[in-house]
PDB file of N, CA and C in Angstrom:
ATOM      1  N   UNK A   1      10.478 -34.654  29.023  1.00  0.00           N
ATOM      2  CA  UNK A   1      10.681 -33.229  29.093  1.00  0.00           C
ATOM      3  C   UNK A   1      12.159 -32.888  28.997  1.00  0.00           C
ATOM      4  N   UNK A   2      12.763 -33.706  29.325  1.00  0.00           N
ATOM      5  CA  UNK A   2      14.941 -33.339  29.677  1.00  0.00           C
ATOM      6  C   UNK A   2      14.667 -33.327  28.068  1.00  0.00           C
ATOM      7  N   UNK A   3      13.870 -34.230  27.173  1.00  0.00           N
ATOM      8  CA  UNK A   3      14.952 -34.240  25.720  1.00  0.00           C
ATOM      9  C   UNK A   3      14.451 -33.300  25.235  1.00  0.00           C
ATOM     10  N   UNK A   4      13.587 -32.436  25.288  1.00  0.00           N
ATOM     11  CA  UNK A   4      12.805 -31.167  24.878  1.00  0.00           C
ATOM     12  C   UNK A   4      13.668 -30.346  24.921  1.00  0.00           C
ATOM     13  N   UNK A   5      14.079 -30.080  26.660  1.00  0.00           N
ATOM     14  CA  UNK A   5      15.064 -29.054  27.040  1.00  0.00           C
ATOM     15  C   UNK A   5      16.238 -29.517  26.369  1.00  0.00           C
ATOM     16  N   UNK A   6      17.020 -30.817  26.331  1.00  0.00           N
ATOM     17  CA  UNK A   6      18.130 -30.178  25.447  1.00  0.00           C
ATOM     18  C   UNK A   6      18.266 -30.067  24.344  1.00  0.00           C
ATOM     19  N   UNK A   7      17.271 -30.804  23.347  1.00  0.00           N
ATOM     20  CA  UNK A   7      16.934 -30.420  22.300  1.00  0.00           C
ATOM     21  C   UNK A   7      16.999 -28.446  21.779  1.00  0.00           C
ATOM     22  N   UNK A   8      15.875 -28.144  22.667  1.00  0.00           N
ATOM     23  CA  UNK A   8      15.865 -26.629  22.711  1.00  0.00           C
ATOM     24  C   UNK A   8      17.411 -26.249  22.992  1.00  0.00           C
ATOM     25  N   UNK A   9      18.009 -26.522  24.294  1.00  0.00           N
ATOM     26  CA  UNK A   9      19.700 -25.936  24.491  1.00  0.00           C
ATOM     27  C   UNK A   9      20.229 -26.331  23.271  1.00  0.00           C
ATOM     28  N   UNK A  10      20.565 -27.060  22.410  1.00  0.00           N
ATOM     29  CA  UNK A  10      20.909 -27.281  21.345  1.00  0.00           C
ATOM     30  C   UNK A  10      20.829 -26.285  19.939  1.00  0.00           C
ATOM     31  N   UNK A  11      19.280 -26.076  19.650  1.00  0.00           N
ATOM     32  CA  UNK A  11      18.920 -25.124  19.100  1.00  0.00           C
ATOM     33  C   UNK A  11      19.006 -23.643  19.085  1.00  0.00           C
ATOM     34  N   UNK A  12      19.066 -23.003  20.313  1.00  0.00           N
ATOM     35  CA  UNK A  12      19.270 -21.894  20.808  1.00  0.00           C
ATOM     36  C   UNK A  12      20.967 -21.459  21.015  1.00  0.00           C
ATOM     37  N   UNK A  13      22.216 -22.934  21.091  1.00  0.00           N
ATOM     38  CA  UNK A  13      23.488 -22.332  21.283  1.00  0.00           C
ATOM     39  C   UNK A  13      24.396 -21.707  20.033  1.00  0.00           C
ATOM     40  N   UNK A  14      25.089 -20.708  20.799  1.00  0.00           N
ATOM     41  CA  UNK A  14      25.087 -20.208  19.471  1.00  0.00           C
ATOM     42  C   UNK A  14      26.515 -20.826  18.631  1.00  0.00           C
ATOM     43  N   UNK A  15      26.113 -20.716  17.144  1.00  0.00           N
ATOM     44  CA  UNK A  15      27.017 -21.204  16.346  1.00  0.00           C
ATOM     45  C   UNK A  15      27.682 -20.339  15.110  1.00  0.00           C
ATOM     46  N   UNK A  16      29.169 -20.502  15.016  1.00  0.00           N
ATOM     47  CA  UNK A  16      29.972 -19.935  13.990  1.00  0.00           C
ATOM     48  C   UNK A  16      29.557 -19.736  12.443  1.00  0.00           C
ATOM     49  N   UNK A  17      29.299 -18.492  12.122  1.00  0.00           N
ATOM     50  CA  UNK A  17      28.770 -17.935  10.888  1.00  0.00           C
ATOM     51  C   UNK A  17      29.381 -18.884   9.670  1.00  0.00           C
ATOM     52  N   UNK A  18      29.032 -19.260   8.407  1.00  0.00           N
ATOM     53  CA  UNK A  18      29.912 -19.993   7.603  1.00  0.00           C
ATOM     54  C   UNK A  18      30.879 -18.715   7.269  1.00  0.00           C
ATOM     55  N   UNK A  19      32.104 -19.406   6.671  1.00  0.00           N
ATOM     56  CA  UNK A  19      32.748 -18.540   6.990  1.00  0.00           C
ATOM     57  C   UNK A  19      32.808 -17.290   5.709  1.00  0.00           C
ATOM     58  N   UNK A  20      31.871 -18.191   4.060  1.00  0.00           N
ATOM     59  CA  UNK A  20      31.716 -17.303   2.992  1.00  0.00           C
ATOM     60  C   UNK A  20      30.461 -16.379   3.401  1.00  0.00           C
ATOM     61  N   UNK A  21      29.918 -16.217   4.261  1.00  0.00           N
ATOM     62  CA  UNK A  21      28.292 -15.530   4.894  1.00  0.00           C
ATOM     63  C   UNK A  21      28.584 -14.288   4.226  1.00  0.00           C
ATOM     64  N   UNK A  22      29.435 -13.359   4.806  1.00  0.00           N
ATOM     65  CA  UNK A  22      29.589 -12.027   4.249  1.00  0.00           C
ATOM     66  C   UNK A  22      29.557 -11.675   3.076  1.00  0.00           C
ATOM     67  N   UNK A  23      30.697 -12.462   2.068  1.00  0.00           N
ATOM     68  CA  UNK A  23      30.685 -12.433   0.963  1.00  0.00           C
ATOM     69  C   UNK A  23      29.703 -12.294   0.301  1.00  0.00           C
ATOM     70  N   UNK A  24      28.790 -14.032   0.317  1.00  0.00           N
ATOM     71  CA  UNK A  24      27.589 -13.782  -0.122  1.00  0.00           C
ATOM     72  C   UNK A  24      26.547 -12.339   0.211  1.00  0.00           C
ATOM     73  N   UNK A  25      26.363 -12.365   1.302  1.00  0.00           N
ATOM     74  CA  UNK A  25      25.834 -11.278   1.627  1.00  0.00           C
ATOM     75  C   UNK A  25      25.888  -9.810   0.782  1.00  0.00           C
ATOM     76  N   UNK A  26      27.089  -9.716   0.563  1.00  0.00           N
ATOM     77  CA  UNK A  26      27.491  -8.249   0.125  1.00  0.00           C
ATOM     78  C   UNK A  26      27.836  -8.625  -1.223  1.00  0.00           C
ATOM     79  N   UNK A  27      27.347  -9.466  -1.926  1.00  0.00           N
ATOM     80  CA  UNK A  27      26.848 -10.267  -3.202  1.00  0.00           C
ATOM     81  C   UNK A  27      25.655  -9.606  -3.911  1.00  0.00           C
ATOM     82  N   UNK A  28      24.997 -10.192  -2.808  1.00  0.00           N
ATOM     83  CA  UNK A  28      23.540 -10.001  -3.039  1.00  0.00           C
ATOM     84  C   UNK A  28      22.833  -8.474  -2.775  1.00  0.00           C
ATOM     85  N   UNK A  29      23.749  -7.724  -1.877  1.00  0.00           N
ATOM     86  CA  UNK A  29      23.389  -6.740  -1.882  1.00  0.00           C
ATOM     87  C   UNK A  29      23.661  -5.962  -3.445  1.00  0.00           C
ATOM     88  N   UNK A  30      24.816  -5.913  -3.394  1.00  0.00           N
ATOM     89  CA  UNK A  30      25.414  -5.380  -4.639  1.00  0.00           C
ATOM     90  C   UNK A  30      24.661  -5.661  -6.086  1.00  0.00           C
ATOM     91  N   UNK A  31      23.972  -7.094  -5.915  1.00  0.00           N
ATOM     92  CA  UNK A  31      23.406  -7.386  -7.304  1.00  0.00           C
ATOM     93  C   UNK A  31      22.220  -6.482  -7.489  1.00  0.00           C
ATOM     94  N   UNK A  32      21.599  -6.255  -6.121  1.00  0.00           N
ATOM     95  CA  UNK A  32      20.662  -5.849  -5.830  1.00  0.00           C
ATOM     96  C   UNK A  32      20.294  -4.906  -5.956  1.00  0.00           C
ATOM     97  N   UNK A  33      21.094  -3.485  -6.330  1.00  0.00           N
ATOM     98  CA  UNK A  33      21.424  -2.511  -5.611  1.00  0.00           C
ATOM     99  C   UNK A  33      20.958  -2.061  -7.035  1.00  0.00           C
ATOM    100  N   UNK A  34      21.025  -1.845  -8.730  1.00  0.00           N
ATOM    101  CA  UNK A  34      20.313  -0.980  -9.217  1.00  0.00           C
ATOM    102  C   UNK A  34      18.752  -1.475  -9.523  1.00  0.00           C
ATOM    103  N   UNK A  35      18.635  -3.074  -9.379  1.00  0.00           N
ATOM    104  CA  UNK A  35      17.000  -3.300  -9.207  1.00  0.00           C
ATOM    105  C   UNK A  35      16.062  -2.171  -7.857  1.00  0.00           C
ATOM    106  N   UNK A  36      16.969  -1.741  -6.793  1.00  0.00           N
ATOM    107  CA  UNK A  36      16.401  -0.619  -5.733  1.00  0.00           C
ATOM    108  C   UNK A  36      16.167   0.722  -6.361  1.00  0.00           C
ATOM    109  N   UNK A  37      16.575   0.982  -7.660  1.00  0.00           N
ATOM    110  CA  UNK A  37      16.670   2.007  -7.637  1.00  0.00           C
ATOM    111  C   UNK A  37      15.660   1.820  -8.753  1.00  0.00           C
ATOM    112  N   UNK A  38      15.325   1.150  -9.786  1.00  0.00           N
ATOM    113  CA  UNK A  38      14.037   1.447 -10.416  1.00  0.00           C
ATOM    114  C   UNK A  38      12.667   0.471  -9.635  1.00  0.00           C
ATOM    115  N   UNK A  39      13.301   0.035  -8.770  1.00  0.00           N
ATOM    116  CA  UNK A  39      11.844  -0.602  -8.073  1.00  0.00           C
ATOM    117  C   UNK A  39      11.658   1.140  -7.219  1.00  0.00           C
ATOM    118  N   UNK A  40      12.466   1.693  -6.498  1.00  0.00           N
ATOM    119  CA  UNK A  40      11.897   2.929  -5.801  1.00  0.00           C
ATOM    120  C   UNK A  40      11.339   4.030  -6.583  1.00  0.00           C
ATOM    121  N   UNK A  41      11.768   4.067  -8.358  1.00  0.00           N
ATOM    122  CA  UNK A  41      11.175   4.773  -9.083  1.00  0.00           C
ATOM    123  C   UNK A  41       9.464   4.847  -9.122  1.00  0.00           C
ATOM    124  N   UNK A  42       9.692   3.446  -9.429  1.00  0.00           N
ATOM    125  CA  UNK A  42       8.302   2.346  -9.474  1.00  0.00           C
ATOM    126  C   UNK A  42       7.432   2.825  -8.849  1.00  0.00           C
ATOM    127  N   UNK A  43       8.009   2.701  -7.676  1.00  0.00           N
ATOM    128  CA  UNK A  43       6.948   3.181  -6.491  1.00  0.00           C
ATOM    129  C   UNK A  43       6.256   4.368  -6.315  1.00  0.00           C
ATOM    130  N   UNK A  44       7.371   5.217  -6.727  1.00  0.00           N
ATOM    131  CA  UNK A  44       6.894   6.616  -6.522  1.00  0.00           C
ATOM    132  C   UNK A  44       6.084   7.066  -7.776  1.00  0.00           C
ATOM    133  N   UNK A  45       6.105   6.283  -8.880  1.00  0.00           N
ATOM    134  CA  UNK A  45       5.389   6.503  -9.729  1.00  0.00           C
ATOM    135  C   UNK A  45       4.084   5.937  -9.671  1.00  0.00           C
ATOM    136  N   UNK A  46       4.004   5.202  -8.769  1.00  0.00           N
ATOM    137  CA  UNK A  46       2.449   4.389  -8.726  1.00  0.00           C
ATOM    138  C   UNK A  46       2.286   5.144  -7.503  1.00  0.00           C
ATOM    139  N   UNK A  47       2.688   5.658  -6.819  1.00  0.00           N
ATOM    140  CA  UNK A  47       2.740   6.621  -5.760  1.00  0.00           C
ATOM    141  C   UNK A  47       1.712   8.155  -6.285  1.00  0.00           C
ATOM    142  N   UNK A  48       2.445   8.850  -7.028  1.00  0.00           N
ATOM    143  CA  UNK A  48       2.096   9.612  -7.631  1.00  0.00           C
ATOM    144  C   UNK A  48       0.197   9.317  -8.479  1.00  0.00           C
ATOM    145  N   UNK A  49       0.943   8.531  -9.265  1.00  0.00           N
ATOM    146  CA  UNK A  49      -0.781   7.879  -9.862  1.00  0.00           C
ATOM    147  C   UNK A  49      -1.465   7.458  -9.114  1.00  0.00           C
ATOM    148  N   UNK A  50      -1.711   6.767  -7.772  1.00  0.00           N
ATOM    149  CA  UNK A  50      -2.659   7.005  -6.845  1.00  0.00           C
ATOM    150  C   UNK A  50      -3.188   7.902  -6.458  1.00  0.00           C
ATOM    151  N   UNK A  51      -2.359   8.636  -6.256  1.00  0.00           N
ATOM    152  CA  UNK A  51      -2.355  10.243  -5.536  1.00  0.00           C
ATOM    153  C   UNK A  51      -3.373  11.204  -6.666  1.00  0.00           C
ATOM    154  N   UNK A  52      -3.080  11.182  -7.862  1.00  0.00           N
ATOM    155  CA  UNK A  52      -3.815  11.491  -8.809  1.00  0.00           C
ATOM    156  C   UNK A  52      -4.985  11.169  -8.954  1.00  0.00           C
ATOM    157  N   UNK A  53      -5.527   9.828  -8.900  1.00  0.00           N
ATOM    158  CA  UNK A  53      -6.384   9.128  -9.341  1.00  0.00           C
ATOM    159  C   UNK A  53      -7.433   9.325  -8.034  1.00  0.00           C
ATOM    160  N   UNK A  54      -6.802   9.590  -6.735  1.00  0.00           N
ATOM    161  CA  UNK A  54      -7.612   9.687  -5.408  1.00  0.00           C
ATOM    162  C   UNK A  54      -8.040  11.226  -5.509  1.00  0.00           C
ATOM    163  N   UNK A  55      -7.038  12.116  -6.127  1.00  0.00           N
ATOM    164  CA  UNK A  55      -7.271  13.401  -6.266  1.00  0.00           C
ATOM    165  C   UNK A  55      -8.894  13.902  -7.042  1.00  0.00           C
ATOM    166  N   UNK A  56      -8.656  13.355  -7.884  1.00  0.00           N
ATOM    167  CA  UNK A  56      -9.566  13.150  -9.245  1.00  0.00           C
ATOM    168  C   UNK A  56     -10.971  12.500  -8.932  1.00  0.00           C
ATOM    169  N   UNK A  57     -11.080  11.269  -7.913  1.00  0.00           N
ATOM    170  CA  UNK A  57     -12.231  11.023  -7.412  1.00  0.00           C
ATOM    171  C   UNK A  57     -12.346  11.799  -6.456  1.00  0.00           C
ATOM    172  N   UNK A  58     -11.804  12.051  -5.676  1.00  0.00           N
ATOM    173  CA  UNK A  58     -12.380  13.211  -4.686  1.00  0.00           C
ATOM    174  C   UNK A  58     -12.875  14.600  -5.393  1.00  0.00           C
ATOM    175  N   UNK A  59     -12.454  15.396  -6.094  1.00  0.00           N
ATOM    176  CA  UNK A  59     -12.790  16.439  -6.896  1.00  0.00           C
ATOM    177  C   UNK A  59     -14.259  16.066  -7.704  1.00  0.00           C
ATOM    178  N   UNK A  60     -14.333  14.700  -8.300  1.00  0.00           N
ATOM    179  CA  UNK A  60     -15.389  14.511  -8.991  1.00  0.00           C
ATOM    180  C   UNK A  60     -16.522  14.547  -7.891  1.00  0.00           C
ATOM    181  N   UNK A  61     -15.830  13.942  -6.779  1.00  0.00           N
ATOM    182  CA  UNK A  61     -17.631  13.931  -5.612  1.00  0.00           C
ATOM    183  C   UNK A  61     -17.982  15.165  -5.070  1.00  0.00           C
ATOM    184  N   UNK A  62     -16.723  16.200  -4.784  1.00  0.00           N
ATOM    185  CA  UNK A  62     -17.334  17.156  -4.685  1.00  0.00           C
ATOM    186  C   UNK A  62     -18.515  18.064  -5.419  1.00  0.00           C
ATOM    187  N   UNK A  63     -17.690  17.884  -6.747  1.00  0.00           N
ATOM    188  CA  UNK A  63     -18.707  18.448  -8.134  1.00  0.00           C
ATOM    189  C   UNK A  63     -19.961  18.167  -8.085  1.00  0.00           C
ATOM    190  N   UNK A  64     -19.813  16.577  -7.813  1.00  0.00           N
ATOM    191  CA  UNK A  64     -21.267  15.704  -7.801  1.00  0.00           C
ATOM    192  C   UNK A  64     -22.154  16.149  -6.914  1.00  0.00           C
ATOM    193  N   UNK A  65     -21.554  16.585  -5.334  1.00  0.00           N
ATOM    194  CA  UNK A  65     -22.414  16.985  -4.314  1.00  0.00           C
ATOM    195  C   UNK A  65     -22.819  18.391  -4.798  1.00  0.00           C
ATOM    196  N   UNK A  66     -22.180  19.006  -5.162  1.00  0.00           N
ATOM    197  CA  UNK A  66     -22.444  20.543  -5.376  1.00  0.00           C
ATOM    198  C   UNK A  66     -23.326  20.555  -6.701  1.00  0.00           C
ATOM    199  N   UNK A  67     -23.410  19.662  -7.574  1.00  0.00           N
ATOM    200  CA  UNK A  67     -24.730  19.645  -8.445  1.00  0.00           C
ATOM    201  C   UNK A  67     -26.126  19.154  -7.769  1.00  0.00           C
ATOM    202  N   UNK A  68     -25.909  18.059  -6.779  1.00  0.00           N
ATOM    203  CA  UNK A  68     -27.238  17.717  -6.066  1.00  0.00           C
ATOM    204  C   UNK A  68     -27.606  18.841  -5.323  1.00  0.00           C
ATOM    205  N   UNK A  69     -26.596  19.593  -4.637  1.00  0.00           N
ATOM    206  CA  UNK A  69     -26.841  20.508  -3.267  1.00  0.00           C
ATOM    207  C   UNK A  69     -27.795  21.780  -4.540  1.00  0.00           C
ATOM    208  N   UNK A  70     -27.367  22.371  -5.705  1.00  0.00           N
ATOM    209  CA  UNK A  70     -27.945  22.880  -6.515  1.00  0.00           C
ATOM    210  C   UNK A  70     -29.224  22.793  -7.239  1.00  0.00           C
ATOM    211  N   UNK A  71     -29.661  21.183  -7.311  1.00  0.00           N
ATOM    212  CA  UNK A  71     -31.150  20.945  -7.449  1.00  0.00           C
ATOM    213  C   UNK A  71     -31.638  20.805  -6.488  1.00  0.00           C
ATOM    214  N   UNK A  72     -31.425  20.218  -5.227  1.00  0.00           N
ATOM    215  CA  UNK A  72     -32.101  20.367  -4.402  1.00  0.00           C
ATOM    216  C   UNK A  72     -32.909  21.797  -3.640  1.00  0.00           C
ATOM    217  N   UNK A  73     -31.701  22.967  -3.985  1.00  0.00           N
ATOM    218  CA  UNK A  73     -32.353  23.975  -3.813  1.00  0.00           C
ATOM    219  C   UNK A  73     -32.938  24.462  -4.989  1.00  0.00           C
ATOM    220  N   UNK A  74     -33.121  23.993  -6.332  1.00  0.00           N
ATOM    221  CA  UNK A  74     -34.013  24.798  -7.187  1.00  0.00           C
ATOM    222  C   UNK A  74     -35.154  24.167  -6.995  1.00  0.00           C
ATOM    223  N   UNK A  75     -35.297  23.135  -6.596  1.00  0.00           N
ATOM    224  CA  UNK A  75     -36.925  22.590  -6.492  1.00  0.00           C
ATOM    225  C   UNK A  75     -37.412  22.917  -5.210  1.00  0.00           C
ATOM    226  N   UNK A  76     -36.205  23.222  -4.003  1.00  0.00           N
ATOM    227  CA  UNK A  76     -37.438  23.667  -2.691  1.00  0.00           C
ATOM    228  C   UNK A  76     -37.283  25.185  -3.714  1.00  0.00           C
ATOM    229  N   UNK A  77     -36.889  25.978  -4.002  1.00  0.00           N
ATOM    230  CA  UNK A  77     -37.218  27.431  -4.608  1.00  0.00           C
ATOM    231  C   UNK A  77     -38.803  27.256  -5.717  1.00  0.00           C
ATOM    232  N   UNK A  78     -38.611  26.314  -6.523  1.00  0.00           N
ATOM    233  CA  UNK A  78     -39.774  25.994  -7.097  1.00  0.00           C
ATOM    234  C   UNK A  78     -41.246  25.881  -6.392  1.00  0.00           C
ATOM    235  N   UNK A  79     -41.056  24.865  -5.142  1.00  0.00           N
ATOM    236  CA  UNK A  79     -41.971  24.414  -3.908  1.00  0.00           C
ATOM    237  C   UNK A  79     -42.117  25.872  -3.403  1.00  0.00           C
ATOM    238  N   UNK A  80     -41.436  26.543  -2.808  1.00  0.00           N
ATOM    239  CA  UNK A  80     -41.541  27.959  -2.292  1.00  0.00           C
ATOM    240  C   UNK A  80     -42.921  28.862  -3.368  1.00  0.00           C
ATOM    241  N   UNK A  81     -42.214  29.131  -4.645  1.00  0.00           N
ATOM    242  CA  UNK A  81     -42.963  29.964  -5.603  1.00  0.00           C
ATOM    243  C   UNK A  81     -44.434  28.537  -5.756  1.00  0.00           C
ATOM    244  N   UNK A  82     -44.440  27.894  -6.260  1.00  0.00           N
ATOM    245  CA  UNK A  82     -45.791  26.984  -6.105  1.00  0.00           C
ATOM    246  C   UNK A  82     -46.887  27.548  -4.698  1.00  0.00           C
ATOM    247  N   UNK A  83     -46.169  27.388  -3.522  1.00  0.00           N
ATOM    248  CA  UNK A  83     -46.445  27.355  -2.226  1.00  0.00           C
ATOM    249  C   UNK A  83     -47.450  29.165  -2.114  1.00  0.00           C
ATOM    250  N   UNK A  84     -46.253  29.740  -2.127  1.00  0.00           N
ATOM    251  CA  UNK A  84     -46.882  31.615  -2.699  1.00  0.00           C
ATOM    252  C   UNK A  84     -47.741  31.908  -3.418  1.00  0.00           C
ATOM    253  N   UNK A  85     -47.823  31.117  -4.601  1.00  0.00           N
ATOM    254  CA  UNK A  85     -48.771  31.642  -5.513  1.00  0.00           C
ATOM    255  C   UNK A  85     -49.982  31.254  -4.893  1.00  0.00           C
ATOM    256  N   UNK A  86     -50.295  29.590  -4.589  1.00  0.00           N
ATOM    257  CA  UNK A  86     -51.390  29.323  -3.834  1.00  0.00           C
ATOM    258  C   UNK A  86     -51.822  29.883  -2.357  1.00  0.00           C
ATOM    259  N   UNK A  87     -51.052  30.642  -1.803  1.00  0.00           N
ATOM    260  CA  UNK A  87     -51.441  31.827  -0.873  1.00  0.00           C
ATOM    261  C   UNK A  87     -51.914  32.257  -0.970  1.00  0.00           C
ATOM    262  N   UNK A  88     -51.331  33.436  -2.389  1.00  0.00           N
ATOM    263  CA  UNK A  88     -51.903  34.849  -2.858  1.00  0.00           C
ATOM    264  C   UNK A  88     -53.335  34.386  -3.489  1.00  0.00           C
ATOM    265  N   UNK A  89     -53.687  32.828  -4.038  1.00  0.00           N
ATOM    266  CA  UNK A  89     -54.699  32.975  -4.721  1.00  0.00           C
ATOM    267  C   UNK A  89     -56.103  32.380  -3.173  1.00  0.00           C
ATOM    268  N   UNK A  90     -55.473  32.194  -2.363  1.00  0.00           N
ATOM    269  CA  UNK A  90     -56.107  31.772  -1.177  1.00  0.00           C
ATOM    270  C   UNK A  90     -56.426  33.074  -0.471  1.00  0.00           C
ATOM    271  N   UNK A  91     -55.531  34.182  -0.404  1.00  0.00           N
ATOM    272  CA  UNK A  91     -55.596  35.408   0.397  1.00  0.00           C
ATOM    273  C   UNK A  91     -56.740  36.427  -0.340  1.00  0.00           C
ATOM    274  N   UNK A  92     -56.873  36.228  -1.765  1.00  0.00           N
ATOM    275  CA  UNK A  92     -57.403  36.983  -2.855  1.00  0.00           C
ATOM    276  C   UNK A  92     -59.013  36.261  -2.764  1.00  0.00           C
ATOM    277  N   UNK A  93     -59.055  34.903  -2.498  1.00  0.00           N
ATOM    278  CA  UNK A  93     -60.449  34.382  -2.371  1.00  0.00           C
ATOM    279  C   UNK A  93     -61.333  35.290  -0.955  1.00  0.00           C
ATOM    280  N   UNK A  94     -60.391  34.548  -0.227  1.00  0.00           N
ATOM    281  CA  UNK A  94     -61.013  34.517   1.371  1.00  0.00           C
ATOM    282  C   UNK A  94     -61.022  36.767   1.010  1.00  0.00           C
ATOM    283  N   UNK A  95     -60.322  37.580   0.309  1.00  0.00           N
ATOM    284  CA  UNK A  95     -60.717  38.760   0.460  1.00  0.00           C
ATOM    285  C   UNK A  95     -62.224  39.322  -0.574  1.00  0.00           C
ATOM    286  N   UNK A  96     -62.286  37.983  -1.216  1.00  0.00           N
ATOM    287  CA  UNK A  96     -63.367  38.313  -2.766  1.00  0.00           C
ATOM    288  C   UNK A  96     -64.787  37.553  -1.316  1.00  0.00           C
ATOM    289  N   UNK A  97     -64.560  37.108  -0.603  1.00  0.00           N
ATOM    290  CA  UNK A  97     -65.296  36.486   0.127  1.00  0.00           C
ATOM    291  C   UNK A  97     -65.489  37.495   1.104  1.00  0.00           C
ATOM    292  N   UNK A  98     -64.750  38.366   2.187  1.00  0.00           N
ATOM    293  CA  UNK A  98     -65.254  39.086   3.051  1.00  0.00           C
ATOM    294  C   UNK A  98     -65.709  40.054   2.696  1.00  0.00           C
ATOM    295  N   UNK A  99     -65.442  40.617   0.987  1.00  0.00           N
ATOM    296  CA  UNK A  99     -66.203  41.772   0.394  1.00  0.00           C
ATOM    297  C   UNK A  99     -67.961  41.486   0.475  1.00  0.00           C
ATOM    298  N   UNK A 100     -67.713  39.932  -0.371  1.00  0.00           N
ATOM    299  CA  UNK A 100     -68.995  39.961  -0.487  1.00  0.00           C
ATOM    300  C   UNK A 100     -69.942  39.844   0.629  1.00  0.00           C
ATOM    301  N   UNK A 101     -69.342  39.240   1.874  1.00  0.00           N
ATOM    302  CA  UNK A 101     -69.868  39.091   3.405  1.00  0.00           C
ATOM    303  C   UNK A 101     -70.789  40.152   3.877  1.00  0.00           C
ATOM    304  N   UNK A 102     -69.546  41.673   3.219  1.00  0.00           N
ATOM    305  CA  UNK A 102     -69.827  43.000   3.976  1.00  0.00           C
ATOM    306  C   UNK A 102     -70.867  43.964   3.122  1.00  0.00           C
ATOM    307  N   UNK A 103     -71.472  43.247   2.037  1.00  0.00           N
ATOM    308  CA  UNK A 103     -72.109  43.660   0.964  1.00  0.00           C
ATOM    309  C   UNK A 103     -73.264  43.502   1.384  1.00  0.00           C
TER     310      UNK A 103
END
């Protein structure tokens, strides 16, 4: 267990940056620096075309629901008038029937 721990103290103390670190650093930033600016284009352009493309399916399902929600009510309206007519021709019997009852 001691060579663990100083192993670990070893690992953990702290040590002097090389001394080109910065340089590099502000190297790499710099190289870096107009690839940021069409990678953030990038983005916002696939940004945008998502945004579109989510727009566009959402709009289409609405449409879609609002054509089902539209047959669904022309066939209960259909069922309704079906439903009525066989009333009136049920109300028109049972009255061709109490005529003749009272005859």
């Amino acid at each position: 267990m001691d060579d663990f721990e100083r192993e670990l103290r070893e690992a953990m103390e702290r040590q002097p940056a090389p001394p080109n670190l910065k340089r590099r650093v502000m190297e790499q930033r710099s190289w870096r620096r107009p690839q940021s600016h069409a990678f953030a284009w990038q983005r916002l352009a696939a940004s945008v075309a998502i945004a579109a493309v989510l727009g566009g399916a959402l709009a289409w399902h609405r449409a879609e629901q609002r054509r089902k929600g539209e047959a669904a009510r022309q066939q209960v309206l259909t069922a309704l008038r079906i439903t009525n007519h066989a009333l009136n021709e049920m109300n028109a019997r049972l009255a061709s029937h109490d005529r003749n009852d009272q005859e």
